[in-house]
N, C-alpha and C. Protein backbone atom coordinates (compact mmCIF):
# COMPACT_ATOMS: atom_id res chain seq x y z
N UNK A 1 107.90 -17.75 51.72
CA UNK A 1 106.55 -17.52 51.26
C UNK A 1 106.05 -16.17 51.75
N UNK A 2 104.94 -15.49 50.98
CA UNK A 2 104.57 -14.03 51.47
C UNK A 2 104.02 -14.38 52.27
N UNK A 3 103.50 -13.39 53.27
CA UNK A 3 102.02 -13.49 54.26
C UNK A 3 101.19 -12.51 53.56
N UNK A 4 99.64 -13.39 53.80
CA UNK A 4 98.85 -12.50 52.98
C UNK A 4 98.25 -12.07 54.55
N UNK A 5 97.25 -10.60 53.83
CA UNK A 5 97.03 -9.79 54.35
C UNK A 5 95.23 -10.36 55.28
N UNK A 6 95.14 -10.25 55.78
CA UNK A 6 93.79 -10.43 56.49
C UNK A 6 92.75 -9.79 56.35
N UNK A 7 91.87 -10.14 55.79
CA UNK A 7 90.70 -8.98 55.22
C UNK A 7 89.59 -8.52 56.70
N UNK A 8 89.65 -9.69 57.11
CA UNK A 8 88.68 -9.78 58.73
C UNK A 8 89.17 -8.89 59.68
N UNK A 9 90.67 -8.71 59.57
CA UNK A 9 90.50 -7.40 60.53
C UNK A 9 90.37 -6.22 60.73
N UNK A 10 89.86 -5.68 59.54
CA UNK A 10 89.32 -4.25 59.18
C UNK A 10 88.55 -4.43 60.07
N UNK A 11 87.57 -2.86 60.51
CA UNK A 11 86.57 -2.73 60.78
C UNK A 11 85.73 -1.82 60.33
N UNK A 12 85.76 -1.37 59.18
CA UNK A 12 84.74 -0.93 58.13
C UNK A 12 84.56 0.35 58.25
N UNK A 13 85.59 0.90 58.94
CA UNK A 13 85.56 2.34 59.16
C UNK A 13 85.92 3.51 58.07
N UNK A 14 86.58 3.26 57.11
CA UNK A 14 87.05 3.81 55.87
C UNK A 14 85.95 4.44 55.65
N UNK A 15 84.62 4.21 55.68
CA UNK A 15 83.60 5.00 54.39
C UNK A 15 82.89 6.31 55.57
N UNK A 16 83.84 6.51 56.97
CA UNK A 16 82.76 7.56 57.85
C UNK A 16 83.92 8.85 57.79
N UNK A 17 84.88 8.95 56.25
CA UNK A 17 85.99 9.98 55.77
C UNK A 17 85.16 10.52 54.44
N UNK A 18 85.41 11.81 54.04
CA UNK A 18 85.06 11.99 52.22
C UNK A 18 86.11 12.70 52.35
N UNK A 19 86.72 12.65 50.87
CA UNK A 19 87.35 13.60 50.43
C UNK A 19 86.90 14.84 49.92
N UNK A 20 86.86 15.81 50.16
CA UNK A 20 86.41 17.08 50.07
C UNK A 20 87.42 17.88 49.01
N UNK A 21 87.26 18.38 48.24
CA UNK A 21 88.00 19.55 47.50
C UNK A 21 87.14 21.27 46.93
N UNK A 22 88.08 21.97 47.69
CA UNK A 22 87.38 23.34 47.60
C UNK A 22 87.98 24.26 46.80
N UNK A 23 87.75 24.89 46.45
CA UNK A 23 88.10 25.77 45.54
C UNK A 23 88.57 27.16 46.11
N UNK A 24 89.80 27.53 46.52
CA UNK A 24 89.85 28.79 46.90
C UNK A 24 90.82 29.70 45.94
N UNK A 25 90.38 31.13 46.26
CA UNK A 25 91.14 32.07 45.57
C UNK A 25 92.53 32.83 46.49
N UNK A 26 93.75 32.47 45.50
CA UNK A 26 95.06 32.97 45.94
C UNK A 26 94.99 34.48 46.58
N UNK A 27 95.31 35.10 47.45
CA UNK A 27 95.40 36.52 47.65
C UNK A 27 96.41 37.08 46.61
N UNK A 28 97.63 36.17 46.28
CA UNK A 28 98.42 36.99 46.14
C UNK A 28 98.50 37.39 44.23
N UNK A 29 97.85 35.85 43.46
CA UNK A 29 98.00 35.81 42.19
C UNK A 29 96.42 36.42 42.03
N UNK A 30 95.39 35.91 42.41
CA UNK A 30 94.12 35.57 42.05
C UNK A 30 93.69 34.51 41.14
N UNK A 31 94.76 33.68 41.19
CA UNK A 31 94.42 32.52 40.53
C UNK A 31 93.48 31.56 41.11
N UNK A 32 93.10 30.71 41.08
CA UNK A 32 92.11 29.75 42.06
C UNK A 32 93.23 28.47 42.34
N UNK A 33 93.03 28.25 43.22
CA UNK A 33 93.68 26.79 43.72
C UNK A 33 93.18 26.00 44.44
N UNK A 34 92.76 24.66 44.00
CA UNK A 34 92.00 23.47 44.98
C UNK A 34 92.54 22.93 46.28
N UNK A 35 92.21 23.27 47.24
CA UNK A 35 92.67 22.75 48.55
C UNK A 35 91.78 20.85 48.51
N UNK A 36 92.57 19.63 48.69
CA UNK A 36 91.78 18.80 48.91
C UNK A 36 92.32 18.60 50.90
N UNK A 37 90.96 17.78 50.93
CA UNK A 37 91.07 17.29 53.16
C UNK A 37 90.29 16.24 52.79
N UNK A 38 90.38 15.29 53.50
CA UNK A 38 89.78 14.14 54.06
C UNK A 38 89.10 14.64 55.36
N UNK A 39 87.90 14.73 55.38
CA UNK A 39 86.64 15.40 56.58
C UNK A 39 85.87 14.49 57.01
N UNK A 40 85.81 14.34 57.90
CA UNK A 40 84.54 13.40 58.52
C UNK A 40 83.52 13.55 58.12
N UNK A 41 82.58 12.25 58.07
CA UNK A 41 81.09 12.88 56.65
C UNK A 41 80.43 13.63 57.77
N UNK A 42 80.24 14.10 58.78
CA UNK A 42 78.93 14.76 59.74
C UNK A 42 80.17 16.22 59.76
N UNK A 43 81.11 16.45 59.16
CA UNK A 43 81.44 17.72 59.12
C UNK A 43 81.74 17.89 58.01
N UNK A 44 81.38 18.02 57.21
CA UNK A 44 81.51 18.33 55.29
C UNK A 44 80.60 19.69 54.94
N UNK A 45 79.71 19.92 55.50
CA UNK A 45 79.05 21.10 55.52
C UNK A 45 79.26 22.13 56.40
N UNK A 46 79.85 21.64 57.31
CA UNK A 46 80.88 22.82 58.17
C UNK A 46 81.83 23.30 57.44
N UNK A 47 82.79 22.67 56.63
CA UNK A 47 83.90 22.58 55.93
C UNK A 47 83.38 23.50 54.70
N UNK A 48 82.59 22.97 54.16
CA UNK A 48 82.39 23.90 52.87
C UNK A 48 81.71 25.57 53.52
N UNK A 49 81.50 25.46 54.52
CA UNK A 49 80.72 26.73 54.69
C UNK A 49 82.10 27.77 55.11
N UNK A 50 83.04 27.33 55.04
CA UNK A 50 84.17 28.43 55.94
C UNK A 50 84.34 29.46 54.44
């Protein structure tokens, strides 16, 4: 038989991550290319400001 998975032992921490995607420009083509990060939400505006 499977074992199912336990929902109770999360601890609800998943939603204090965002995924962030920025937009930067290549030096070498000048093409644009999306960098994505998983950022902590109280640093997401640090992140976008670099």
């Amino acid at each position: 038989m499977a074992k199912k998975a336990v929902a109770s032992m999360q601890k609800g921490e998943g939603r204090t991550f965002s995924k962030v995607i920025k937009m930067i420009k290549s030096p070498k083509t000048g093409a644009y290319v999306f960098q994505e990060e998983m950022v902590h939400n109280e640093k997401v505006k640090d992140y976008l400001a670099k």
